[in-house]
PDB file of N, CA and C in Angstrom:
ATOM      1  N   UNK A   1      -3.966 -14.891  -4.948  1.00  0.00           N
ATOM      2  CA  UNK A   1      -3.813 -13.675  -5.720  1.00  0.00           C
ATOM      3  C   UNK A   1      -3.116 -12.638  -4.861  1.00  0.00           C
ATOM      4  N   UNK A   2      -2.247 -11.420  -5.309  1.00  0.00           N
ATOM      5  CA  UNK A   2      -1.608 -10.652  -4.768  1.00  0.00           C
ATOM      6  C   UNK A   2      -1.738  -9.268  -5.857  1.00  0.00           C
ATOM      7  N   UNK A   3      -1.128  -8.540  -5.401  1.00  0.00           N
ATOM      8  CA  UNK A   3      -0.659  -7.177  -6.082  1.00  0.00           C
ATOM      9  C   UNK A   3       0.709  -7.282  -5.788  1.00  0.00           C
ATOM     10  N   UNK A   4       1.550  -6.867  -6.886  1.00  0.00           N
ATOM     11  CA  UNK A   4       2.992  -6.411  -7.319  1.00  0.00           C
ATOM     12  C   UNK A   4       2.561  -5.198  -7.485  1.00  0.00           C
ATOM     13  N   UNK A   5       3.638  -4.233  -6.998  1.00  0.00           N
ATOM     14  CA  UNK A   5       3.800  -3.101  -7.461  1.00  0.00           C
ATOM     15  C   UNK A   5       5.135  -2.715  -7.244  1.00  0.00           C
ATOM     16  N   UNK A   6       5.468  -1.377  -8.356  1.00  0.00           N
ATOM     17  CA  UNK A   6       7.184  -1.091  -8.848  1.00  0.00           C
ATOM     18  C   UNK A   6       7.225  -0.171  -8.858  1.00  0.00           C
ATOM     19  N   UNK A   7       8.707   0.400  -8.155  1.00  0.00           N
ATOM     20  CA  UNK A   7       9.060   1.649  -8.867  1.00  0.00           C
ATOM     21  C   UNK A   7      10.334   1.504  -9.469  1.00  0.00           C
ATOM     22  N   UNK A   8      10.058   1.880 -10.684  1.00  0.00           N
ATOM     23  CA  UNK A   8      10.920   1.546 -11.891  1.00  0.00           C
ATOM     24  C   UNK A   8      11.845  -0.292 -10.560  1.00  0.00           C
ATOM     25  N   UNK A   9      11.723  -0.666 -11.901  1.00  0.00           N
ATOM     26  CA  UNK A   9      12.152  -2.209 -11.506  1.00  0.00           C
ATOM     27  C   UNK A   9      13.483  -2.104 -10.296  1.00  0.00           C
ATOM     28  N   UNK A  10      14.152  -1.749 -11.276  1.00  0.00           N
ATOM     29  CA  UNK A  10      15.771  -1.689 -10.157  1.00  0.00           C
ATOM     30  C   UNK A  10      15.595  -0.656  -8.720  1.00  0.00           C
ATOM     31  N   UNK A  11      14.603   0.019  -8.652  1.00  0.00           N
ATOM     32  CA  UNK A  11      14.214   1.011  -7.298  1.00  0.00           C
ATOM     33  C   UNK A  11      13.824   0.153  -6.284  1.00  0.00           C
ATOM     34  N   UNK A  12      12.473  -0.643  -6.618  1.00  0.00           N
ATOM     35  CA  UNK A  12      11.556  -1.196  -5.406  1.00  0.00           C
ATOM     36  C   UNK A  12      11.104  -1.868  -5.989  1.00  0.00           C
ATOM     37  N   UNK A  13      10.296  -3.053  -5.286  1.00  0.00           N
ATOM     38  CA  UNK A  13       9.512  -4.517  -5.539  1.00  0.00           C
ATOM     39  C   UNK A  13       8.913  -4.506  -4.449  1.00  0.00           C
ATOM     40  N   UNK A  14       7.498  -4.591  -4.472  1.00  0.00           N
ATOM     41  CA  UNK A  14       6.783  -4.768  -3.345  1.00  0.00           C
ATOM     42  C   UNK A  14       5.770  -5.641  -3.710  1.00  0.00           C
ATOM     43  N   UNK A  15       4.952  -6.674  -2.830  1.00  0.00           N
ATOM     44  CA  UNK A  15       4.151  -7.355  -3.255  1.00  0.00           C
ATOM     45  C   UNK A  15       3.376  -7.777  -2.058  1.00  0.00           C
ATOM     46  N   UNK A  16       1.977  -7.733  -2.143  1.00  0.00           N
ATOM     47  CA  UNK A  16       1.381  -8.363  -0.647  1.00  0.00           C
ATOM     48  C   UNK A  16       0.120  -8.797  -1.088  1.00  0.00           C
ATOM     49  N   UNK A  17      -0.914  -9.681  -0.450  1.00  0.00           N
ATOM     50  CA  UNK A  17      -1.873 -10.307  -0.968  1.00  0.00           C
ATOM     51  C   UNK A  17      -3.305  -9.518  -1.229  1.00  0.00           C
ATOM     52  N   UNK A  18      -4.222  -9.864  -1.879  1.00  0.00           N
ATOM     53  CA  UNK A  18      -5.529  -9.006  -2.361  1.00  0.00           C
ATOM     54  C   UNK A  18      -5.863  -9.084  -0.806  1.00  0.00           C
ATOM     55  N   UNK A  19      -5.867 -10.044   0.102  1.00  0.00           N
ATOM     56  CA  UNK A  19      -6.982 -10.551   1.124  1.00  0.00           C
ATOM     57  C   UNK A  19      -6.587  -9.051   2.147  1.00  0.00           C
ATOM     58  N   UNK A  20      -5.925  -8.139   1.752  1.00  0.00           N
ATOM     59  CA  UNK A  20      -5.796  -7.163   2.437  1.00  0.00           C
ATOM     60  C   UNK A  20      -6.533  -5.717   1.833  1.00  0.00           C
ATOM     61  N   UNK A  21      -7.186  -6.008   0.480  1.00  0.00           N
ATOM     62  CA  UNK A  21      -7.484  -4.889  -0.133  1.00  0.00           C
ATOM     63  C   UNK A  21      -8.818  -3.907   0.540  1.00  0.00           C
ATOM     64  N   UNK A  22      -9.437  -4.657   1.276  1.00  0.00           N
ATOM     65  CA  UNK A  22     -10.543  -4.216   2.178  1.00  0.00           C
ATOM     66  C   UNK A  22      -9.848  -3.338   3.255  1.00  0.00           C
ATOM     67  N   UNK A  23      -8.903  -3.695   4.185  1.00  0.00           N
ATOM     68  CA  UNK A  23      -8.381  -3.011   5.113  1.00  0.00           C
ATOM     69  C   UNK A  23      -7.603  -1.524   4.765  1.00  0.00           C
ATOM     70  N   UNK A  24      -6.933  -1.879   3.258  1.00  0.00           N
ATOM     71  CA  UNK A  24      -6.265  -0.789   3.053  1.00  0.00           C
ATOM     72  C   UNK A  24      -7.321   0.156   2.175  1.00  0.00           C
ATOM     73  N   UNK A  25      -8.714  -0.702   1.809  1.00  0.00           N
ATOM     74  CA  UNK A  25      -9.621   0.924   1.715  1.00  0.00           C
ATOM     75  C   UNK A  25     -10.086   1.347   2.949  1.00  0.00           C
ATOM     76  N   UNK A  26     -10.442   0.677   3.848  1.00  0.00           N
ATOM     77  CA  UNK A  26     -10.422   1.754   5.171  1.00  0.00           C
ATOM     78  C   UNK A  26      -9.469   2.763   5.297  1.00  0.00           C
ATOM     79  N   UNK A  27      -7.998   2.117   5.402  1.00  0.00           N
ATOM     80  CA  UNK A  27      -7.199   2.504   5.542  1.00  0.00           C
ATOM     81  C   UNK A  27      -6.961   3.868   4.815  1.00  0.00           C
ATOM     82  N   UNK A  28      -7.558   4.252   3.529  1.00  0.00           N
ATOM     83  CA  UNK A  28      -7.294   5.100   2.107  1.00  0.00           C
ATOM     84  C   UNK A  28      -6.536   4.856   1.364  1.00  0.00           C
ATOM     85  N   UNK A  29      -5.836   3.517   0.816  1.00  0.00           N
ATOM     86  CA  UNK A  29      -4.615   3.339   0.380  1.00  0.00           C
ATOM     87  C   UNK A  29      -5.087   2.545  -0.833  1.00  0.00           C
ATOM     88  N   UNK A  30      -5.821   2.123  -0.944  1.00  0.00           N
ATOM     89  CA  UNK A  30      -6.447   1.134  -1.481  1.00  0.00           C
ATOM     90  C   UNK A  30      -6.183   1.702  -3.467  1.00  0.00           C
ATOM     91  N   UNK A  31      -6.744   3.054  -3.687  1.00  0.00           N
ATOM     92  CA  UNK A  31      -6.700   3.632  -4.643  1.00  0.00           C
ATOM     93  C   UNK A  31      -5.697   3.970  -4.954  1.00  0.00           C
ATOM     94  N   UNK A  32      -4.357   4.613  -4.393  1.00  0.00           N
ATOM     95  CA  UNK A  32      -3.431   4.624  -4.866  1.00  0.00           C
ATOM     96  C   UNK A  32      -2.438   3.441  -5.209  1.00  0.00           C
ATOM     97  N   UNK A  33      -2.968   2.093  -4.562  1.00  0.00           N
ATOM     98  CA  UNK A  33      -2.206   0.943  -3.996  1.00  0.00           C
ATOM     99  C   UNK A  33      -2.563   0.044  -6.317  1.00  0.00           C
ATOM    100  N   UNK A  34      -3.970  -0.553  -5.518  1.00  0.00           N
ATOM    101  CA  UNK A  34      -4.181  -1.331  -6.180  1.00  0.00           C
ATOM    102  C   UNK A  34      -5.051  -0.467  -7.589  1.00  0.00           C
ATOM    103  N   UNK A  35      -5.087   0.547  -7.401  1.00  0.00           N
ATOM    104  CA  UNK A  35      -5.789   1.037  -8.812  1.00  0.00           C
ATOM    105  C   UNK A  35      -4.976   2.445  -8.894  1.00  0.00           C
ATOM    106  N   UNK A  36      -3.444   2.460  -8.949  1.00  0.00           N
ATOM    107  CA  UNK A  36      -2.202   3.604  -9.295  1.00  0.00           C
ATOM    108  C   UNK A  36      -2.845   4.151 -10.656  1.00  0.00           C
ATOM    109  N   UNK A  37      -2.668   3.287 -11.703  1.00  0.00           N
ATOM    110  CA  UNK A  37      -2.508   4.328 -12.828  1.00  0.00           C
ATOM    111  C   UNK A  37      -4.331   4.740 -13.096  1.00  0.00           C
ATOM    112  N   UNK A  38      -5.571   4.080 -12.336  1.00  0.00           N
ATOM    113  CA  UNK A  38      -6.429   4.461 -12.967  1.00  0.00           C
ATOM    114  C   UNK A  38      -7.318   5.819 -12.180  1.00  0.00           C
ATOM    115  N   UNK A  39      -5.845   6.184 -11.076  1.00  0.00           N
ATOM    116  CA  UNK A  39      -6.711   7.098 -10.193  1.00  0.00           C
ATOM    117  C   UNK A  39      -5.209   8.723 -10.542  1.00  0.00           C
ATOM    118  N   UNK A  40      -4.181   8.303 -11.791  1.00  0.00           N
ATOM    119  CA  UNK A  40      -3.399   9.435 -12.047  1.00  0.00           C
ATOM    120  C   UNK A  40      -1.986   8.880 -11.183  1.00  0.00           C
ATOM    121  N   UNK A  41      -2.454   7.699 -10.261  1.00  0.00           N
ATOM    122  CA  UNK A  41      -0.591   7.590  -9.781  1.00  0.00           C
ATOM    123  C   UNK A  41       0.248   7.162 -10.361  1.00  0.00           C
ATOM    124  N   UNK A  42       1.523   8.129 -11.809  1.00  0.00           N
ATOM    125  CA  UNK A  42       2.130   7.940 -11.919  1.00  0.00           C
ATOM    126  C   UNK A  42       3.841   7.644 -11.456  1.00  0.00           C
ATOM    127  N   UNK A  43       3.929   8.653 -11.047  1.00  0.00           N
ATOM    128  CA  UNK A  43       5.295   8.721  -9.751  1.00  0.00           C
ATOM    129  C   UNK A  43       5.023   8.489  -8.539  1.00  0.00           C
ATOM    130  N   UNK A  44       6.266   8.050  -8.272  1.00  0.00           N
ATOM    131  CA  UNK A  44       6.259   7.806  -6.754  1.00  0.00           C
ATOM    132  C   UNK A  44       5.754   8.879  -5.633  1.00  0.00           C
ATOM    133  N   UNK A  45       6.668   9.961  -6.376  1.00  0.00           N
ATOM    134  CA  UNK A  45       5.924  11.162  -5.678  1.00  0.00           C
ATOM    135  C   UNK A  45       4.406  11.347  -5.387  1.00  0.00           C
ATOM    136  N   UNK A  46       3.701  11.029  -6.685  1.00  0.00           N
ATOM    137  CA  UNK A  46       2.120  10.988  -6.118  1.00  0.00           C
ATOM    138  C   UNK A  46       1.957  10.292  -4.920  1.00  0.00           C
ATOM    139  N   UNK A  47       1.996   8.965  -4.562  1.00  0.00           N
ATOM    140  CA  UNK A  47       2.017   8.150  -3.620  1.00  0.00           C
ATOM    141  C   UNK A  47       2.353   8.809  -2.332  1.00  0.00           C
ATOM    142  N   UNK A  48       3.206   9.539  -2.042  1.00  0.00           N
ATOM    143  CA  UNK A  48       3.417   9.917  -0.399  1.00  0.00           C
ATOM    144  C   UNK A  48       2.067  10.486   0.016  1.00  0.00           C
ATOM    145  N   UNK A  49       1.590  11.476  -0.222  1.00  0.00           N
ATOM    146  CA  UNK A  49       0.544  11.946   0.750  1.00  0.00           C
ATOM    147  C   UNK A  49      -0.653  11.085   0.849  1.00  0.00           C
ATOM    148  N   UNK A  50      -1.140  10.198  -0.013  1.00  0.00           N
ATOM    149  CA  UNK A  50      -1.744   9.166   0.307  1.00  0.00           C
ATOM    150  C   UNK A  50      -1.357   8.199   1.171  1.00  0.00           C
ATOM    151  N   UNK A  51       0.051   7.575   1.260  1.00  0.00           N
ATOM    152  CA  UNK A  51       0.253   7.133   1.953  1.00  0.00           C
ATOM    153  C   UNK A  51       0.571   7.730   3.314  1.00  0.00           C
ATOM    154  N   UNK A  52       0.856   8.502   3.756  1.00  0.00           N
ATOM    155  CA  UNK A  52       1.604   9.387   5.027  1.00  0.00           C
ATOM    156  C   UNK A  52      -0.041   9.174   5.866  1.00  0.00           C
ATOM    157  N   UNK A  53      -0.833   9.805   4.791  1.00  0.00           N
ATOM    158  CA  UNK A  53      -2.431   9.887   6.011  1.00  0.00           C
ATOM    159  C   UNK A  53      -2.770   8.230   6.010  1.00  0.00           C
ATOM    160  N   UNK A  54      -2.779   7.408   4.949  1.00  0.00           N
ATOM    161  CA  UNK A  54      -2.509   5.702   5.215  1.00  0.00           C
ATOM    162  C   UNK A  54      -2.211   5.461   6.379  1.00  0.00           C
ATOM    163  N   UNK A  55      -0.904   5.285   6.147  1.00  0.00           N
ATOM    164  CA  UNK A  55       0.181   5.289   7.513  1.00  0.00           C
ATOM    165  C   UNK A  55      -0.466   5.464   9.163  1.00  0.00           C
ATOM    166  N   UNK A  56      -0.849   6.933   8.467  1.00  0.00           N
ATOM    167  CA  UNK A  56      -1.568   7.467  10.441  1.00  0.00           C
ATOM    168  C   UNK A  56      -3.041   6.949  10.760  1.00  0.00           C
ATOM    169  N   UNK A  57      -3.808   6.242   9.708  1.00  0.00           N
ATOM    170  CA  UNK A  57      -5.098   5.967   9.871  1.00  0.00           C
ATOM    171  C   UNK A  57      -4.532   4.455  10.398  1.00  0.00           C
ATOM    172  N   UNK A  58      -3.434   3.984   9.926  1.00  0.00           N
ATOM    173  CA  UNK A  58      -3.485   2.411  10.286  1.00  0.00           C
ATOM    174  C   UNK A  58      -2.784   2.200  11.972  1.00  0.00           C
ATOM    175  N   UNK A  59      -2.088   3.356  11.810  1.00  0.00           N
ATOM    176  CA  UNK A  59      -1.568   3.756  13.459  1.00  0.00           C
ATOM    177  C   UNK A  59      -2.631   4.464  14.494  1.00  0.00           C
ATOM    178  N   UNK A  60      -3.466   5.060  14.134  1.00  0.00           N
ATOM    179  CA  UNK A  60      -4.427   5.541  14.945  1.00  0.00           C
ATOM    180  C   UNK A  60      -5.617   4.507  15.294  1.00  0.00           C
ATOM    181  N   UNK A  61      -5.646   3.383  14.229  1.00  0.00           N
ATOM    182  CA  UNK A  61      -6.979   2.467  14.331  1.00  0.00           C
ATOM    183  C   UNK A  61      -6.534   1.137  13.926  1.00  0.00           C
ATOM    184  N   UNK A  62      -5.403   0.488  14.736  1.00  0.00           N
ATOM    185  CA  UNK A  62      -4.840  -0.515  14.517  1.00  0.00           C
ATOM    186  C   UNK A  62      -5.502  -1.393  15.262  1.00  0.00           C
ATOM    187  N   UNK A  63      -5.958  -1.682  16.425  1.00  0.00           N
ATOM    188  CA  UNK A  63      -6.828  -2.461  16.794  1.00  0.00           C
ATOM    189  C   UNK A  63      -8.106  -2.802  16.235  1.00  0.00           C
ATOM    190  N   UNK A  64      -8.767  -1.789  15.702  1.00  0.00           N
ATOM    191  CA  UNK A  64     -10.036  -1.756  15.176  1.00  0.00           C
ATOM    192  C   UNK A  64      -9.553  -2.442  13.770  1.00  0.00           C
ATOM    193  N   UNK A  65      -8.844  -2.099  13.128  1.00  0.00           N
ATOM    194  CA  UNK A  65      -8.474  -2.637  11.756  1.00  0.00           C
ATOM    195  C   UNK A  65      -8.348  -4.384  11.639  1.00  0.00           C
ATOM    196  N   UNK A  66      -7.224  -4.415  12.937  1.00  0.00           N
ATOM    197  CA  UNK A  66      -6.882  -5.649  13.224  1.00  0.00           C
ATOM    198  C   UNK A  66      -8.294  -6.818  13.464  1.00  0.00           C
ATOM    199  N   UNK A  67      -9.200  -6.226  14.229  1.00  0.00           N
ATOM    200  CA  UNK A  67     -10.504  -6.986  14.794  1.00  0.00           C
ATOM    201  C   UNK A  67     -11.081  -7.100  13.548  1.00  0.00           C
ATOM    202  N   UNK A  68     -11.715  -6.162  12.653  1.00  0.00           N
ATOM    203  CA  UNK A  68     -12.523  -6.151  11.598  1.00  0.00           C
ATOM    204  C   UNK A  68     -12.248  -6.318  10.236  1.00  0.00           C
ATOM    205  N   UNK A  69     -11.118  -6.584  10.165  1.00  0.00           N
ATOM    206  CA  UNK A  69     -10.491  -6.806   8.593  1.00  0.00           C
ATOM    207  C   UNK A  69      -9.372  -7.693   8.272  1.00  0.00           C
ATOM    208  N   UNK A  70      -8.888  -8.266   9.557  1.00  0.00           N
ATOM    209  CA  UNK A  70      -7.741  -9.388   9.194  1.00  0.00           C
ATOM    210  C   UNK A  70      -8.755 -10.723   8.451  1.00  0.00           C
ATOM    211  N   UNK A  71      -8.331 -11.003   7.622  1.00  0.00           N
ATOM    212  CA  UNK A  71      -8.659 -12.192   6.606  1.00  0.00           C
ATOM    213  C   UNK A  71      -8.803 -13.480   7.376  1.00  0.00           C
ATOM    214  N   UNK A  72      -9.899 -13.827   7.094  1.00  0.00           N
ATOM    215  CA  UNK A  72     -10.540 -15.111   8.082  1.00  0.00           C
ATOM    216  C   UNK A  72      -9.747 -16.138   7.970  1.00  0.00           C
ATOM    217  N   UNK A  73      -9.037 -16.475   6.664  1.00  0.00           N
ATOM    218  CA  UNK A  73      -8.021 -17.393   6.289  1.00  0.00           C
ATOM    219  C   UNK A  73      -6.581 -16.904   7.000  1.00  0.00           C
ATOM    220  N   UNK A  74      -6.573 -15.925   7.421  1.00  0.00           N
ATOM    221  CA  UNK A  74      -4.763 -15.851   7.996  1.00  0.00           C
ATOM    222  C   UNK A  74      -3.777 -15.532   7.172  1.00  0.00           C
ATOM    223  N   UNK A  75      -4.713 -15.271   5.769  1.00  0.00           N
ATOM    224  CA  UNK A  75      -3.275 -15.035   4.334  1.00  0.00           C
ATOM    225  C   UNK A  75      -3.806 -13.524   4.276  1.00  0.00           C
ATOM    226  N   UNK A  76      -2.557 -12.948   5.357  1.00  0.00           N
ATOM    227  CA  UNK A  76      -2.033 -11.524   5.578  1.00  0.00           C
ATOM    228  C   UNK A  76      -2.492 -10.822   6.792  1.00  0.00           C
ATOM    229  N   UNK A  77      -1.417  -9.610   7.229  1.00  0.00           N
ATOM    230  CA  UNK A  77      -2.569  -9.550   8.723  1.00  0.00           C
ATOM    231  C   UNK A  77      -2.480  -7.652   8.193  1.00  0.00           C
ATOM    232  N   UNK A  78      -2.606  -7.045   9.501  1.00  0.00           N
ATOM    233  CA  UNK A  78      -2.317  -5.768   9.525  1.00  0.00           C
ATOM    234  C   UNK A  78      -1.029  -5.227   9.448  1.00  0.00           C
ATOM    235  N   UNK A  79       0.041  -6.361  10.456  1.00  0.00           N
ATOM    236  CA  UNK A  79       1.410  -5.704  10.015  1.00  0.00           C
ATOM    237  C   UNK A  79       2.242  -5.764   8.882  1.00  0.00           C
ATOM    238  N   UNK A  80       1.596  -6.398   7.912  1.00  0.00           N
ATOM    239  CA  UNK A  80       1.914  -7.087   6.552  1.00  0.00           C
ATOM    240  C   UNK A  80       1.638  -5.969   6.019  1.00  0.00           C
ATOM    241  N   UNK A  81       0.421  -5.260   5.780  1.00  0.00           N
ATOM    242  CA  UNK A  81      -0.221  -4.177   5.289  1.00  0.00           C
ATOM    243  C   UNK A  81       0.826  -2.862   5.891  1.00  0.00           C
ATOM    244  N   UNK A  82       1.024  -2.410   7.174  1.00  0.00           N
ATOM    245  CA  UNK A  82       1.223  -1.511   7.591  1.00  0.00           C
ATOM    246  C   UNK A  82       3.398  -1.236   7.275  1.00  0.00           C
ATOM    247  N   UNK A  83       3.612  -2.718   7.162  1.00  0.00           N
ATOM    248  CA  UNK A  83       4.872  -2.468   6.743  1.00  0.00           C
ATOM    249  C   UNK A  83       5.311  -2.011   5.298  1.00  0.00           C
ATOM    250  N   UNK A  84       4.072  -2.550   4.192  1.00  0.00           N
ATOM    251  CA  UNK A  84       4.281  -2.577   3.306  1.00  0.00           C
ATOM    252  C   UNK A  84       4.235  -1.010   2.847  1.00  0.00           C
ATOM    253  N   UNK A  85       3.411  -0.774   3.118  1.00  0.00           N
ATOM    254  CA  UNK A  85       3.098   1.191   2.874  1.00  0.00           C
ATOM    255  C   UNK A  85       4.071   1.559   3.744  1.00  0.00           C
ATOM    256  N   UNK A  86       4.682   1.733   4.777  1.00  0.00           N
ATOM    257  CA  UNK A  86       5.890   2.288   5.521  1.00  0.00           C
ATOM    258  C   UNK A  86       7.237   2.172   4.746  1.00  0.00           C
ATOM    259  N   UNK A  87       7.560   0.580   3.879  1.00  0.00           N
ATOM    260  CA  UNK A  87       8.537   0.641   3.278  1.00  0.00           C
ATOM    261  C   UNK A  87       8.353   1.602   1.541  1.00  0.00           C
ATOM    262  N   UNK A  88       7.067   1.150   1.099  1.00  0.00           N
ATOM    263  CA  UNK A  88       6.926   1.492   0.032  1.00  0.00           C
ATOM    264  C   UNK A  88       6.943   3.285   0.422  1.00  0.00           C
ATOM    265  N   UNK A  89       6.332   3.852   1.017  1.00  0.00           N
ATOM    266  CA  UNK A  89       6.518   5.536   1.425  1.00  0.00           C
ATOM    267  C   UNK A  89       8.122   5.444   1.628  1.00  0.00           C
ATOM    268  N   UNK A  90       8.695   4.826   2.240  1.00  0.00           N
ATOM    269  CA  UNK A  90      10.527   5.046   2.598  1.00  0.00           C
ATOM    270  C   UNK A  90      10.903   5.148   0.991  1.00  0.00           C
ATOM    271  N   UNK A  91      10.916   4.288  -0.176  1.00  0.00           N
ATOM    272  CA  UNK A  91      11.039   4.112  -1.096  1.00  0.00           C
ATOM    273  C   UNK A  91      10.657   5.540  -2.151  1.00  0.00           C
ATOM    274  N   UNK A  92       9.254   6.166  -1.729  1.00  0.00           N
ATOM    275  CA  UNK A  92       8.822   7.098  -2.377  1.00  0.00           C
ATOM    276  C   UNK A  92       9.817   8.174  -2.191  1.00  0.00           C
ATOM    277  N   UNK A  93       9.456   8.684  -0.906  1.00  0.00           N
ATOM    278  CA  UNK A  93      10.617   9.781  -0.952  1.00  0.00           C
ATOM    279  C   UNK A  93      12.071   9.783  -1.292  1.00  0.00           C
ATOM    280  N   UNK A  94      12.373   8.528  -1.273  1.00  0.00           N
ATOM    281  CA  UNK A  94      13.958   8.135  -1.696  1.00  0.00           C
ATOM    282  C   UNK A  94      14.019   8.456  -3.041  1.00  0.00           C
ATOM    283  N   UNK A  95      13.079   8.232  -3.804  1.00  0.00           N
ATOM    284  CA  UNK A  95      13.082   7.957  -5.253  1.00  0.00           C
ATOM    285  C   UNK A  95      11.733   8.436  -5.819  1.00  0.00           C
ATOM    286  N   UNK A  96      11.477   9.830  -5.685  1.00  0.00           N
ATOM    287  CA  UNK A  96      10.015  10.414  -5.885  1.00  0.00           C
ATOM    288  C   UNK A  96       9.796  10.456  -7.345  1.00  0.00           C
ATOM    289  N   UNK A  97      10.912  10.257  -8.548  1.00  0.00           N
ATOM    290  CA  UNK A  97      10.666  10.691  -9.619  1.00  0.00           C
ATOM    291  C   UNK A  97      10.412   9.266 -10.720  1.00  0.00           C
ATOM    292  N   UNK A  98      10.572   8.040  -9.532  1.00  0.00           N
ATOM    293  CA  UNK A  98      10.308   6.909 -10.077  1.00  0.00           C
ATOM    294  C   UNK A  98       8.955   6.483 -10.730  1.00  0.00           C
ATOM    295  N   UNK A  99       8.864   5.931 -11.281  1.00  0.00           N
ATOM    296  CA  UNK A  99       7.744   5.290 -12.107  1.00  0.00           C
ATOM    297  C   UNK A  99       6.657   4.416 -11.327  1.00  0.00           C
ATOM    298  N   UNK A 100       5.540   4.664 -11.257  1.00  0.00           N
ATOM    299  CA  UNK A 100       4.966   3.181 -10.474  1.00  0.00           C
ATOM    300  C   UNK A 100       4.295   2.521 -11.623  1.00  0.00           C
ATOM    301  N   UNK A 101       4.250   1.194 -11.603  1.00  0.00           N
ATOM    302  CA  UNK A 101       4.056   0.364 -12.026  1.00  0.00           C
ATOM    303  C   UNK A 101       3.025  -0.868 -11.016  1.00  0.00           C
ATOM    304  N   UNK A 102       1.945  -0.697 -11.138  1.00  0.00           N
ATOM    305  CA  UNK A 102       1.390  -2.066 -11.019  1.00  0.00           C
ATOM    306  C   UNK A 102       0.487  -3.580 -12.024  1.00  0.00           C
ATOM    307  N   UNK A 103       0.890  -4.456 -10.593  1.00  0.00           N
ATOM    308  CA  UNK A 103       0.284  -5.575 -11.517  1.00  0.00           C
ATOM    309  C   UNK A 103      -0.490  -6.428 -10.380  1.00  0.00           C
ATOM    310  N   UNK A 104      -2.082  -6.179 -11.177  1.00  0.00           N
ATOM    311  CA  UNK A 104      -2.159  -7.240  -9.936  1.00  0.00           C
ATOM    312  C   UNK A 104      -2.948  -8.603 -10.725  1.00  0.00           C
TER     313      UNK A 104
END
């Protein structure tokens, strides 16, 4: 199982596995990530400041994250997670008025 998520189709495609959804609620990302429309994230724009403090929680506590939440199976790690919100935030501000769309 994974999460897809979009901004408007032709903008961005992002996709990474559930076995990370624990790390990225430490992380705070979790709610805007995998539950967008049921927490108000319609635009992309919503998404940056969730992600930006994301971002610095996964950079400030990357070891700790890494030890306590990488998936016992190996399907996904931290830099999987940490790239994905870095590209998807690059994406936001590029295109703040885009649509998000998820599917998981």
């Amino acid at each position: 199982m994974s999460l897809d998520i979009r901004l408007n189709v032709e903008m961005y495609h992002g996709n990474i596995t559930h076995n990370l959804n624990k790390m990225a609620e430490v992380a705070g990302v979790y709610e805007c990530l995998w539950r967008a429309e049921e927490n108000g994230f319609y635009k992309a724009h919503q998404l940056i400041e969730p992600l930006e403090k994301g971002i610095t929680f996964l950079e400030e506590h990357k070891d700790y994250l890494k030890e306590k939440y990488t998936p016992k199976n190996n399907w996904g790690s931290y830099e999987g997670l940490y790239t994905f919100c870095t590209e998807l935030l690059h994406r936001c501000v590029t295109y703040p008025e885009s649509d998000v769309e998820v599917s998981r």
